[in-house]
C-alpha atoms as a PDB file:
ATOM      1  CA  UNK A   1      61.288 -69.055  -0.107  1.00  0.00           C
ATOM      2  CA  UNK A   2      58.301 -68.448  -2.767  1.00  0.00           C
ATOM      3  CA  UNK A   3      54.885 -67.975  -1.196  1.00  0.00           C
ATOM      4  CA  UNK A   4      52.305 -70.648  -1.096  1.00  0.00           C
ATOM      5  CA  UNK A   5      49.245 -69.826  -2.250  1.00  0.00           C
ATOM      6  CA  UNK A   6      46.149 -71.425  -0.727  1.00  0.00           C
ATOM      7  CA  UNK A   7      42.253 -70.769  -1.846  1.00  0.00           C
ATOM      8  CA  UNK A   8      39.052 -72.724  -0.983  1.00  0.00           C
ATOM      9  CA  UNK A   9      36.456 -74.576  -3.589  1.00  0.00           C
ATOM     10  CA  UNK A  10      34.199 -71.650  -3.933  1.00  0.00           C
ATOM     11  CA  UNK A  11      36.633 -70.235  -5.909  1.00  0.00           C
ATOM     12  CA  UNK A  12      35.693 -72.019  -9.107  1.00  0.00           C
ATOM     13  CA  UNK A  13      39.006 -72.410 -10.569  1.00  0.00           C
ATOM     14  CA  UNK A  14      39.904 -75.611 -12.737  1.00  0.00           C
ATOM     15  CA  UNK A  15      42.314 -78.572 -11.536  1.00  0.00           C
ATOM     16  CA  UNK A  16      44.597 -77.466 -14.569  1.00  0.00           C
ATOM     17  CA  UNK A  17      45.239 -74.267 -12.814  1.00  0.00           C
ATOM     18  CA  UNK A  18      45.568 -75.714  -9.279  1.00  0.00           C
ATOM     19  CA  UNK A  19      48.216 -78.021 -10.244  1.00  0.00           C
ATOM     20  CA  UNK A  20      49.801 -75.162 -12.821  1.00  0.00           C
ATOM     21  CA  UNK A  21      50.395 -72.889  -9.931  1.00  0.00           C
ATOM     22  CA  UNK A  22      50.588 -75.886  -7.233  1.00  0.00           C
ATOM     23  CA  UNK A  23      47.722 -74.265  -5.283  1.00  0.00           C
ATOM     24  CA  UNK A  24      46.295 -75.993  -2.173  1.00  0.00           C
ATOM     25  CA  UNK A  25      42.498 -76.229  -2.645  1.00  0.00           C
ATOM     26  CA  UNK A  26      40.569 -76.866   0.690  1.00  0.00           C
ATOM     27  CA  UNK A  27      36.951 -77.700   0.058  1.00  0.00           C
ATOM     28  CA  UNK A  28      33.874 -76.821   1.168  1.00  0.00           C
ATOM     29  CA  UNK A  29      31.145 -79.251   1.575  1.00  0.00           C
ATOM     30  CA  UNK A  30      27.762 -80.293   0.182  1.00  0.00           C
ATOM     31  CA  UNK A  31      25.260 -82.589   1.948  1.00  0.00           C
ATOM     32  CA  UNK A  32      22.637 -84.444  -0.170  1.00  0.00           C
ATOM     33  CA  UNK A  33      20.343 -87.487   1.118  1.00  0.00           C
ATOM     34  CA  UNK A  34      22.418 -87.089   4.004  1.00  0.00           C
ATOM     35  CA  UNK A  35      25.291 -87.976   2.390  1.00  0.00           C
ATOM     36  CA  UNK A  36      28.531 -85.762   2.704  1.00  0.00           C
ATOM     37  CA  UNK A  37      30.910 -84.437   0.135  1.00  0.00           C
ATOM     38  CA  UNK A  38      33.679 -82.153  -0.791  1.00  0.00           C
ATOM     39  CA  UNK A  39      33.509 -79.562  -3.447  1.00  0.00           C
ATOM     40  CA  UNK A  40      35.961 -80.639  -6.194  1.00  0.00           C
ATOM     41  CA  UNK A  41      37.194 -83.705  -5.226  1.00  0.00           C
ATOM     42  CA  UNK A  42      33.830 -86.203  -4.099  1.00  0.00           C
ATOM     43  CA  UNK A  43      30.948 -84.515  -6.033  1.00  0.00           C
ATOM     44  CA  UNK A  44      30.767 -83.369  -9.571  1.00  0.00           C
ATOM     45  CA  UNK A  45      28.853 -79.772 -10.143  1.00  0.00           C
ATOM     46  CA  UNK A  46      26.368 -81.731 -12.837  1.00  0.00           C
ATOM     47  CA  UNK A  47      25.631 -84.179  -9.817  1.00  0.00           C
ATOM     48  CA  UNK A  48      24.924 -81.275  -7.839  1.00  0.00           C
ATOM     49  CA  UNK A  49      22.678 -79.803 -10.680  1.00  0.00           C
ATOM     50  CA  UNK A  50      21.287 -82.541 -11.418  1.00  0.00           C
ATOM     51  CA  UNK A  51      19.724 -83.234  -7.861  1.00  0.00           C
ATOM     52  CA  UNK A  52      18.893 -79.574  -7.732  1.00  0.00           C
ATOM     53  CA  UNK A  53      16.472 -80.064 -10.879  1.00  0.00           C
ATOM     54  CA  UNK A  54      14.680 -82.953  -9.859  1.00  0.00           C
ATOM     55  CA  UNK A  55      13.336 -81.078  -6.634  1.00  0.00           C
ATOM     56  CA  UNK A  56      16.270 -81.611  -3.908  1.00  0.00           C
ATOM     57  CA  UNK A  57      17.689 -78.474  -2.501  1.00  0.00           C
ATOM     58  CA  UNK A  58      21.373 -79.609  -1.290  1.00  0.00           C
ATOM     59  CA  UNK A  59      22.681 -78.198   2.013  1.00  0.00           C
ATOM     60  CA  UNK A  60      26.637 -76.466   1.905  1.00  0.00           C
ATOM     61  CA  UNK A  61      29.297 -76.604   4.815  1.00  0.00           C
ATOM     62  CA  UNK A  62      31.834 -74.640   5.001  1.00  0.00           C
ATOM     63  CA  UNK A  63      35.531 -75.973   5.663  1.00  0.00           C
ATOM     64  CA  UNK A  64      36.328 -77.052   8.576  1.00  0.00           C
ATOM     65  CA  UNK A  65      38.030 -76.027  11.739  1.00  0.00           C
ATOM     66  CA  UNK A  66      39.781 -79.287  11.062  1.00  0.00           C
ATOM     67  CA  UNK A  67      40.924 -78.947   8.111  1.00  0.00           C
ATOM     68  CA  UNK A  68      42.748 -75.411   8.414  1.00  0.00           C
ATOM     69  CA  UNK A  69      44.683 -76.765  11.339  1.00  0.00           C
ATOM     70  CA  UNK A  70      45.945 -79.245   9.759  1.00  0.00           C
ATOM     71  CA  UNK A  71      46.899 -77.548   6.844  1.00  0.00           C
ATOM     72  CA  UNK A  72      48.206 -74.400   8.510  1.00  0.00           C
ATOM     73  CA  UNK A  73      50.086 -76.407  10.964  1.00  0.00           C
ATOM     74  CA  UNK A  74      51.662 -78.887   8.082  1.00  0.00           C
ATOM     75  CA  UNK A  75      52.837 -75.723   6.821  1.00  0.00           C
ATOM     76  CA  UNK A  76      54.121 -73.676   9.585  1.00  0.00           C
ATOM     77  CA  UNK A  77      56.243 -77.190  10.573  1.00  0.00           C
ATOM     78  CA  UNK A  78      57.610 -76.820   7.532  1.00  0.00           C
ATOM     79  CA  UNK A  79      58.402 -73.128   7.941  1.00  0.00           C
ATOM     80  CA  UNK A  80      56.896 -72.884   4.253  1.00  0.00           C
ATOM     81  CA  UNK A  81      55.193 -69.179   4.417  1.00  0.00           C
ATOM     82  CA  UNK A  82      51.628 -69.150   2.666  1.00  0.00           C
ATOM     83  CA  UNK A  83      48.604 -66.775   2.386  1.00  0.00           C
ATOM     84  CA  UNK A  84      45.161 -68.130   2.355  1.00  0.00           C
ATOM     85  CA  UNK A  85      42.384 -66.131  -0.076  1.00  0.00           C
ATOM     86  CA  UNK A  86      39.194 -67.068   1.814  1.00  0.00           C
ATOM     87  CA  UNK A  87      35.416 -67.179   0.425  1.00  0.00           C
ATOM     88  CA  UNK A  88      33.784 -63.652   1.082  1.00  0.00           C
ATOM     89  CA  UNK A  89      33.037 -63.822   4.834  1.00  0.00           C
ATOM     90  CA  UNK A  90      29.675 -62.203   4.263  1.00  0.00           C
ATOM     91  CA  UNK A  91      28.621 -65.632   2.819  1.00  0.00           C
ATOM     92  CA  UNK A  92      30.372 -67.970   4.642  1.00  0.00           C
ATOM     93  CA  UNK A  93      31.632 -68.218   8.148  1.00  0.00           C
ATOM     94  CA  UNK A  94      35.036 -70.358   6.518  1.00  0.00           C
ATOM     95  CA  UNK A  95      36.879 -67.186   6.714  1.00  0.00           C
ATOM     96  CA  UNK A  96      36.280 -66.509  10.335  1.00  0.00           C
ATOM     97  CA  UNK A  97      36.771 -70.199  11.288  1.00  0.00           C
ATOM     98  CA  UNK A  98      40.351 -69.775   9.453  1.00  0.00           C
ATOM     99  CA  UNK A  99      41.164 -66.728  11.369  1.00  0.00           C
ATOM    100  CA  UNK A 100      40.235 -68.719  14.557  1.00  0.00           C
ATOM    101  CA  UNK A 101      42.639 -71.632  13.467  1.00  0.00           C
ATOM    102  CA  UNK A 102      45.219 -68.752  12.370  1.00  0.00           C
ATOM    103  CA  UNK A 103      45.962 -67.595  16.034  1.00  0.00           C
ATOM    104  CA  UNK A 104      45.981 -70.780  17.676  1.00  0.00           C
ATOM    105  CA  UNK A 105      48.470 -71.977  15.056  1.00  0.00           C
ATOM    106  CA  UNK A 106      50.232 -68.746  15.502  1.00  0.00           C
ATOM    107  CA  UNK A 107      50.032 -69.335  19.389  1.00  0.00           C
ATOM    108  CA  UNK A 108      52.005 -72.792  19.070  1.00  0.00           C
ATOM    109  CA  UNK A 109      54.196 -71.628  16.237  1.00  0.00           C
ATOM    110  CA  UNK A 110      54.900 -67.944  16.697  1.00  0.00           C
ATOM    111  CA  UNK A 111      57.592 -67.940  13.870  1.00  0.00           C
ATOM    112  CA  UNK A 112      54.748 -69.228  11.650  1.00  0.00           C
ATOM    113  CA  UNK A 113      54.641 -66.605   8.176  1.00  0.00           C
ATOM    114  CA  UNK A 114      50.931 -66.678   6.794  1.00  0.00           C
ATOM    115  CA  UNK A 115      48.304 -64.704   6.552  1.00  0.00           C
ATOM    116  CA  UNK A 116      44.253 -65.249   5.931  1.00  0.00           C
ATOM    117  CA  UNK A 117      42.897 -62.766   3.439  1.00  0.00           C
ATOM    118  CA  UNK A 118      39.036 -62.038   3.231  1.00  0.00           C
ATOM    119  CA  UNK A 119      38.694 -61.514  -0.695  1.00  0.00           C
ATOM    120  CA  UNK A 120      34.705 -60.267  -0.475  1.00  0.00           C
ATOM    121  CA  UNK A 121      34.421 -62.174  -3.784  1.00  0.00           C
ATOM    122  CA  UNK A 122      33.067 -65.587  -4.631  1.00  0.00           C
ATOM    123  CA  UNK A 123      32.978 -67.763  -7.560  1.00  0.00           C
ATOM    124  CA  UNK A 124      35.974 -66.459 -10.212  1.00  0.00           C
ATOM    125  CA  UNK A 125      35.910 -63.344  -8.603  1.00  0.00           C
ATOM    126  CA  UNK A 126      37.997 -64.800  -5.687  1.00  0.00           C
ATOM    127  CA  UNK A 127      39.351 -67.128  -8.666  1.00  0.00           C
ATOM    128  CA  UNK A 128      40.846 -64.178 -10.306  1.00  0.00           C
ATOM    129  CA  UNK A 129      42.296 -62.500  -7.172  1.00  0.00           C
ATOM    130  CA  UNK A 130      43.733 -66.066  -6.540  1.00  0.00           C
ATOM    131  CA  UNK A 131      45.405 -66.662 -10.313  1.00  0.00           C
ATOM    132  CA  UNK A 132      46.779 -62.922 -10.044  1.00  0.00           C
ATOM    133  CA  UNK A 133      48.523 -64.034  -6.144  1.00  0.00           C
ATOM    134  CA  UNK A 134      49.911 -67.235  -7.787  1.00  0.00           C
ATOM    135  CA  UNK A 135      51.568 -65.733 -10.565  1.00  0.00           C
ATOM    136  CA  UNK A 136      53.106 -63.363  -8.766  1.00  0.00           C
ATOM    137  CA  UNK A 137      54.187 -65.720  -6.140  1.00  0.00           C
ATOM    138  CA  UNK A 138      55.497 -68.292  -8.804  1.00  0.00           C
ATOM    139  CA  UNK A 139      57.569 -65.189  -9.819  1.00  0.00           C
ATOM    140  CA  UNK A 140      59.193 -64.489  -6.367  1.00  0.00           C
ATOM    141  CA  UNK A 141      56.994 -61.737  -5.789  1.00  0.00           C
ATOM    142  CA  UNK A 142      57.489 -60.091  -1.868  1.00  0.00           C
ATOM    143  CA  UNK A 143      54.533 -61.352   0.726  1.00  0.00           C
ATOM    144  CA  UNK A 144      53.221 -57.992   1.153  1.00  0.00           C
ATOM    145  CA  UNK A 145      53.526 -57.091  -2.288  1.00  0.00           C
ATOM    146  CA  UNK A 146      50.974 -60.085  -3.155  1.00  0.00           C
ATOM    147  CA  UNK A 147      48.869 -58.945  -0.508  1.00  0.00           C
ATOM    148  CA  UNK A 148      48.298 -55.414  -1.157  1.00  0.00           C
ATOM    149  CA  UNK A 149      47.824 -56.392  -5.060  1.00  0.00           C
ATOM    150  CA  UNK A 150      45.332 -58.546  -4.407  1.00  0.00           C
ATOM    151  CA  UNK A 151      43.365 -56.799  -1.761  1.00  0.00           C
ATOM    152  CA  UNK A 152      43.248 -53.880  -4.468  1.00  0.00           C
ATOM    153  CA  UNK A 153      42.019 -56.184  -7.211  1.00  0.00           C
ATOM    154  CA  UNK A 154      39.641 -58.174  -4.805  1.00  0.00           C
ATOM    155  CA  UNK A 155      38.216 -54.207  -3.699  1.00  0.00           C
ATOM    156  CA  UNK A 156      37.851 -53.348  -7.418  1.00  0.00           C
ATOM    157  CA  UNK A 157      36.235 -56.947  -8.569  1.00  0.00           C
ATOM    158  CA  UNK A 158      32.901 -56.527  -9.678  1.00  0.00           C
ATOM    159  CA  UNK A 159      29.967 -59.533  -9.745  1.00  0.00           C
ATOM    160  CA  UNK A 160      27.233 -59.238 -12.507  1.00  0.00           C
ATOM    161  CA  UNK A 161      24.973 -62.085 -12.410  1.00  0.00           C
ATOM    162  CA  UNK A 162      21.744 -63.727 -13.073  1.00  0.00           C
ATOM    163  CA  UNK A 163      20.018 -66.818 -12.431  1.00  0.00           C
ATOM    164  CA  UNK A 164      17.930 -69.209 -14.549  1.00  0.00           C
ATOM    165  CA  UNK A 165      15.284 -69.876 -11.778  1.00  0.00           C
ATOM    166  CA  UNK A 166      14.072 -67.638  -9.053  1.00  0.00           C
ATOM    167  CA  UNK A 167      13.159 -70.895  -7.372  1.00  0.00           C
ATOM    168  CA  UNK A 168      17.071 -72.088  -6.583  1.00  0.00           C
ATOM    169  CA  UNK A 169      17.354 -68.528  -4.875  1.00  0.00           C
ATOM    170  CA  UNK A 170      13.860 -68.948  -3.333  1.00  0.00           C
ATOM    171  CA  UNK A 171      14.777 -72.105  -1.643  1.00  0.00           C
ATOM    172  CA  UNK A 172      17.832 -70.622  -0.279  1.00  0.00           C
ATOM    173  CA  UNK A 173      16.381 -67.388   1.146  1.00  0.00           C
ATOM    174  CA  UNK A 174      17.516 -65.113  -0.827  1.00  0.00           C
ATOM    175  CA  UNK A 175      13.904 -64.539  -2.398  1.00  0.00           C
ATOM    176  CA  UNK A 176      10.400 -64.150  -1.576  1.00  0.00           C
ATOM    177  CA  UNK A 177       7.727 -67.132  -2.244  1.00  0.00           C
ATOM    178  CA  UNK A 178       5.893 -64.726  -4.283  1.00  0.00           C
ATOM    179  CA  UNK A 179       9.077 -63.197  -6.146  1.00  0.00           C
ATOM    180  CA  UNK A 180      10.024 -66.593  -7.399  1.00  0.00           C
ATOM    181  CA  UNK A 181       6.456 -67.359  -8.444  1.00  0.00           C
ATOM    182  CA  UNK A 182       5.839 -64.099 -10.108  1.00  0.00           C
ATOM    183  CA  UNK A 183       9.294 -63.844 -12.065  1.00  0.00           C
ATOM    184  CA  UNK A 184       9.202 -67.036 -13.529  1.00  0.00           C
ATOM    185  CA  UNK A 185       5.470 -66.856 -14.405  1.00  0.00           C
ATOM    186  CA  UNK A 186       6.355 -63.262 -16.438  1.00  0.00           C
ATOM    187  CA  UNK A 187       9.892 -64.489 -17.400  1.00  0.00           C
ATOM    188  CA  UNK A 188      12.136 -62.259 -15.710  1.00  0.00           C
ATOM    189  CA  UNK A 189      15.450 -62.363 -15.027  1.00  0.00           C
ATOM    190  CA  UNK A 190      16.890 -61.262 -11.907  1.00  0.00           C
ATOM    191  CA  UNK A 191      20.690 -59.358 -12.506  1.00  0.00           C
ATOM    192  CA  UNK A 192      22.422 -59.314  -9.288  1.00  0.00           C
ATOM    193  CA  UNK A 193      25.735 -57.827  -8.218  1.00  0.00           C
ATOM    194  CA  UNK A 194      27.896 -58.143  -4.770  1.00  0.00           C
ATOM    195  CA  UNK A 195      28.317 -54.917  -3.211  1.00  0.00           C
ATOM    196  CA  UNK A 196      30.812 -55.548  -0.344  1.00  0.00           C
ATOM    197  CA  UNK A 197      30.603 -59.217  -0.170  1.00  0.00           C
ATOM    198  CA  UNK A 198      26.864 -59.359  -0.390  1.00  0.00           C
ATOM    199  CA  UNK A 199      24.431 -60.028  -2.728  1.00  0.00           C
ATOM    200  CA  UNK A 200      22.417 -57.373  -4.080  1.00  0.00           C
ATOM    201  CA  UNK A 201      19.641 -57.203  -6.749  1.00  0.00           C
ATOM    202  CA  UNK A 202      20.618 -55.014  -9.322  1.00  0.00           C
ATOM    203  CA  UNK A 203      17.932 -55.112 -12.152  1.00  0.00           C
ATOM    204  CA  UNK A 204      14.760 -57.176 -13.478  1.00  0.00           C
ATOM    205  CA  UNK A 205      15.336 -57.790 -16.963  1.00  0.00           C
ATOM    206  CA  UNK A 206      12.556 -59.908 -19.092  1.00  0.00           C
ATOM    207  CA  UNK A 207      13.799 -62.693 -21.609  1.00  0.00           C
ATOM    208  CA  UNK A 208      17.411 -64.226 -21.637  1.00  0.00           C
ATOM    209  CA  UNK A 209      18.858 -62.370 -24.567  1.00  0.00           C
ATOM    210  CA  UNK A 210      18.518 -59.062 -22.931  1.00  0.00           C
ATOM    211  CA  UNK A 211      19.682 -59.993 -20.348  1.00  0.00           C
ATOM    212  CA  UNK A 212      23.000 -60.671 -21.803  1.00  0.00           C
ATOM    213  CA  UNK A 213      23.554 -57.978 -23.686  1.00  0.00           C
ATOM    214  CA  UNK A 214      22.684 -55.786 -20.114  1.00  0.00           C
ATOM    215  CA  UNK A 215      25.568 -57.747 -18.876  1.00  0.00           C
ATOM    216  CA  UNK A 216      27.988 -56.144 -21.654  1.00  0.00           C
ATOM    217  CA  UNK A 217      26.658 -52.790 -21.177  1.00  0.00           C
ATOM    218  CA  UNK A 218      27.200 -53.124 -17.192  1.00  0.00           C
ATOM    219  CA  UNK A 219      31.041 -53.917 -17.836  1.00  0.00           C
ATOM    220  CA  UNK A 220      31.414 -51.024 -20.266  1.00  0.00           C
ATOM    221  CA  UNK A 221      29.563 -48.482 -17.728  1.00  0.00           C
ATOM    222  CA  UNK A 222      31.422 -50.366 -14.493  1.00  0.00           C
ATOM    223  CA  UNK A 223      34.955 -51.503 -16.415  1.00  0.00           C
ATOM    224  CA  UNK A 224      38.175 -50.135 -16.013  1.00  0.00           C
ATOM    225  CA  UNK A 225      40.069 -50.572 -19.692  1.00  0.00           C
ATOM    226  CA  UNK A 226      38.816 -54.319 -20.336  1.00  0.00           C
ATOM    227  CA  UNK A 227      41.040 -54.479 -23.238  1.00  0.00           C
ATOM    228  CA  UNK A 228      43.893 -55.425 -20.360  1.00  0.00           C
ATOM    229  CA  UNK A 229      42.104 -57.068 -18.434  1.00  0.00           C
ATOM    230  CA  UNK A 230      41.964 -60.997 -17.905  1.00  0.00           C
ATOM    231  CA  UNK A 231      38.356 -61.443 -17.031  1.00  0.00           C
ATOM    232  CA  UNK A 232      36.016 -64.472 -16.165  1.00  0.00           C
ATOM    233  CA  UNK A 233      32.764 -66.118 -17.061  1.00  0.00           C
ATOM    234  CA  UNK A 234      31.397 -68.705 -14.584  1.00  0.00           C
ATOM    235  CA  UNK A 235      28.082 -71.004 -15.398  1.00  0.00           C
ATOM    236  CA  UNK A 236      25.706 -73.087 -13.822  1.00  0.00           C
ATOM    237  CA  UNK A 237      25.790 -76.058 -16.239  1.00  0.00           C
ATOM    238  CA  UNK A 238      25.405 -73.038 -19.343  1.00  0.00           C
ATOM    239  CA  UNK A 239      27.998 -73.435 -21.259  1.00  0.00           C
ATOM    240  CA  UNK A 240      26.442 -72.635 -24.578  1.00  0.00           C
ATOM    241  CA  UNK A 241      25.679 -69.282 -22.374  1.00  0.00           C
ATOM    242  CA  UNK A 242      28.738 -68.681 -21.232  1.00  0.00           C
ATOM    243  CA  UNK A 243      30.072 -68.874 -25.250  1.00  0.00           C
ATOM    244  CA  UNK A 244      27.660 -66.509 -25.989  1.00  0.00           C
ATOM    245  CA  UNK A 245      28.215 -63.829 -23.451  1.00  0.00           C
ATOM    246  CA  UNK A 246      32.365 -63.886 -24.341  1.00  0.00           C
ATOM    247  CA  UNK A 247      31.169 -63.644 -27.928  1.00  0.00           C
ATOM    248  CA  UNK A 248      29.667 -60.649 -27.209  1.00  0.00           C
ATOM    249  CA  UNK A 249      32.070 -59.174 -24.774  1.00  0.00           C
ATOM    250  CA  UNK A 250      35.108 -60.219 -27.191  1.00  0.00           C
ATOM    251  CA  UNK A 251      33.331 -58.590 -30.277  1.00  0.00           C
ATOM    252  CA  UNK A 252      32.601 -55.475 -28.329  1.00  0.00           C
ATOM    253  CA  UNK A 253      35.221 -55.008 -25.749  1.00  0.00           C
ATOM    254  CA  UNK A 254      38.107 -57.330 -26.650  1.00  0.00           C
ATOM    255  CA  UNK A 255      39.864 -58.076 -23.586  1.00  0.00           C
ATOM    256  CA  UNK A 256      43.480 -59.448 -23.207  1.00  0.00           C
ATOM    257  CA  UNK A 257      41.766 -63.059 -21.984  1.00  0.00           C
ATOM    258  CA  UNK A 258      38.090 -64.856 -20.818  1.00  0.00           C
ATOM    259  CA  UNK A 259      38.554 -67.557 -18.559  1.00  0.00           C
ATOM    260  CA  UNK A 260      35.272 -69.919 -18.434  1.00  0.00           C
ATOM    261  CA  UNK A 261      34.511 -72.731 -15.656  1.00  0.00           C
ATOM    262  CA  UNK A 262      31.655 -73.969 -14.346  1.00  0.00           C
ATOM    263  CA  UNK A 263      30.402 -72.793 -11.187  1.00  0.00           C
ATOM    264  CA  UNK A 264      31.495 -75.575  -8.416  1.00  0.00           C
ATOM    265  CA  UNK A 265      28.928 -77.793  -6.518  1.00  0.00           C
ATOM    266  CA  UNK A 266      29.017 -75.471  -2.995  1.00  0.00           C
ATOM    267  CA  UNK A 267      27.559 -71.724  -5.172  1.00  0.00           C
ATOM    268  CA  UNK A 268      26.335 -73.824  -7.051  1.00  0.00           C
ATOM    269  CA  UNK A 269      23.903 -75.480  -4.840  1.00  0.00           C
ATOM    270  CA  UNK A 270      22.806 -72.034  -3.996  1.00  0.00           C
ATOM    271  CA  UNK A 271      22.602 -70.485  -7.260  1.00  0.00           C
ATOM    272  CA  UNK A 272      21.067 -73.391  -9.548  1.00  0.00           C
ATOM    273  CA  UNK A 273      21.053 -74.780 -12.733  1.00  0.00           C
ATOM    274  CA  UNK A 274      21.436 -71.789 -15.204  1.00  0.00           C
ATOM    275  CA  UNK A 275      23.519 -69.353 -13.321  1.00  0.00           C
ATOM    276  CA  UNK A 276      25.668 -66.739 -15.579  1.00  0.00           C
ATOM    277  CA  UNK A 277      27.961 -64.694 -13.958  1.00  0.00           C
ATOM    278  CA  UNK A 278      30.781 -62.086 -15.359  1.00  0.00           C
ATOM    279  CA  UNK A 279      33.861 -60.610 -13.658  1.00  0.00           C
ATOM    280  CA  UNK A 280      35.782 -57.934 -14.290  1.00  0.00           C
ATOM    281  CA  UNK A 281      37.791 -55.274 -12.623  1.00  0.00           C
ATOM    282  CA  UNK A 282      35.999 -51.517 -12.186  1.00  0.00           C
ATOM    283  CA  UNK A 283      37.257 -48.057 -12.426  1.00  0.00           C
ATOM    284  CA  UNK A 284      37.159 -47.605  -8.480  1.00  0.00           C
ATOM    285  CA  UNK A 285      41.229 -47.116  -8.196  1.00  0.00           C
ATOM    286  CA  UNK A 286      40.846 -47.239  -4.376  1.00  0.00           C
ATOM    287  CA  UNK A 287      39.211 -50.246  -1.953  1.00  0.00           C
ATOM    288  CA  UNK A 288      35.482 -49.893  -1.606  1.00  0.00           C
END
């Protein structure tokens, strides 16, 4: 029986490619006005950007205990084997409530075949780990060959981003008061990477345009032969950004594909308005 893949909201993929590879999206949720929704399906990102620029800082839930049961159990009644790639669990706790759900499902149905995988990544880095898993499953790839693929490529994913406002990550911690005042009065631009699962300042960088062209030259120091790679662009509401960057990247490093979506309401909500983020695979051939 082929596998079933299933992935969560904060990997940023588009409704075209959930319904080409008949992935099961469960979504996370954002709370504004005290008002509830679900990433993808109730709330647009531009809503959530939107709010975000007239002053409201939106609040993000992860997916619930809930909502894994019921999908893990639909599934293992079926006998329909699936893996789940989860949200990095160092910025969420949805992985570790899916693990929870995964043994008590496994407790009532101990012929159940899935497995919950913590990808480390977020936005289309997870996205990218996730298209790679579906194709191969649509192909009648092996469980375990899916698996180890995509825990290799989810290892080897690198994050390069930057923000448009130190404010957004002000007002969600990630920031001093002072940092966010001081950058934006001098202009600079933060460039920020994940560094197993985390996020981790990288550079400061002053003025927009050089900070895209550092975002090239980090993918041709970090990048592991782009030119076959399929790699991804994700924006905050940027997409004139977003154009530019894979103009750059295509001129200079011609890769076998870019694949650019928005950022989705629940990263963004944390990130802001503005966000530009690249990902690519490195030249680390073994897990971090």
């Amino acid at each position: 029986m082929t596998i079933k893949i299933i992935c969560d909201s904060a990997c940023d993929l588009s409704h075209e490619a959930y319904h080409e590879y008949g992935l099961d999206m469960l979504p996370l949720k954002v709370t504004l006005d005290d008002k509830e929704y679900e990433d993808g399906k109730s709330i647009s990102p531009e809503q959530v950007y939107a709010e975000m620029r007239n002053g409201k800082t939106p609040k993000t839930v992860q997916v619930t205990a809930q909502t894994f049961t019921e999908t893990f159990t639909n599934y293992a009644e079926k006998q329909q084997p699936f893996i789940y790639f989860a949200f990095s669990s160092e910025l969420s706790g949805t992985y570790q409530t899916a693990k929870m759900v995964e043994q008590e499902v496994k407790s009532d149905y101990p012929d159940a075949d899935f497995h919950v995988i913590d990808t480390k990544c977020a936005s289309l880095g997870c996205g990218l780990v996730v298209l790679r898993a579906a194709e191969m499953a649509h192909k009648g790839a092996e469980r375990d060959d899916i698996i180890k693929e995509a825990q290799t490529m989810a290892a080897n994913m690198e994050h390069i981003f930057t923000v448009e406002d130190l404010e957004y990550l002000y007002r969600g911690g990630r920031v001093s008061r002072t940092a966010a005042f001081v950058g934006s009065l001098l202009k600079i631009k933060p460039l920020l990477h994940v560094e197993n699962g985390q996020l981790k300042p990288l550079e400061k960088i002053r003025g927009s345009k050089k900070v895209l062209r550092r975002m090239v030259d980090v993918m041709k120091e970090r990048g592991n032969d782009v030119s076959e790679q399929r790699i991804a662009i994700s924006h905050g509401d940027a997409q004139d950004k977003a154009e530019q960057l894979a103009e750059l990247i295509q001129e200079e490093l011609n890769p076998k594909d870019i694949y650019i979506h928005q950022i989705g309401a629940v990263i963004g909500a944390h990130a802001g308005p503005g966000t530009l983020a690249l990902f690519f695979l490195n030249d680390t051939q073994s897990p971090k």
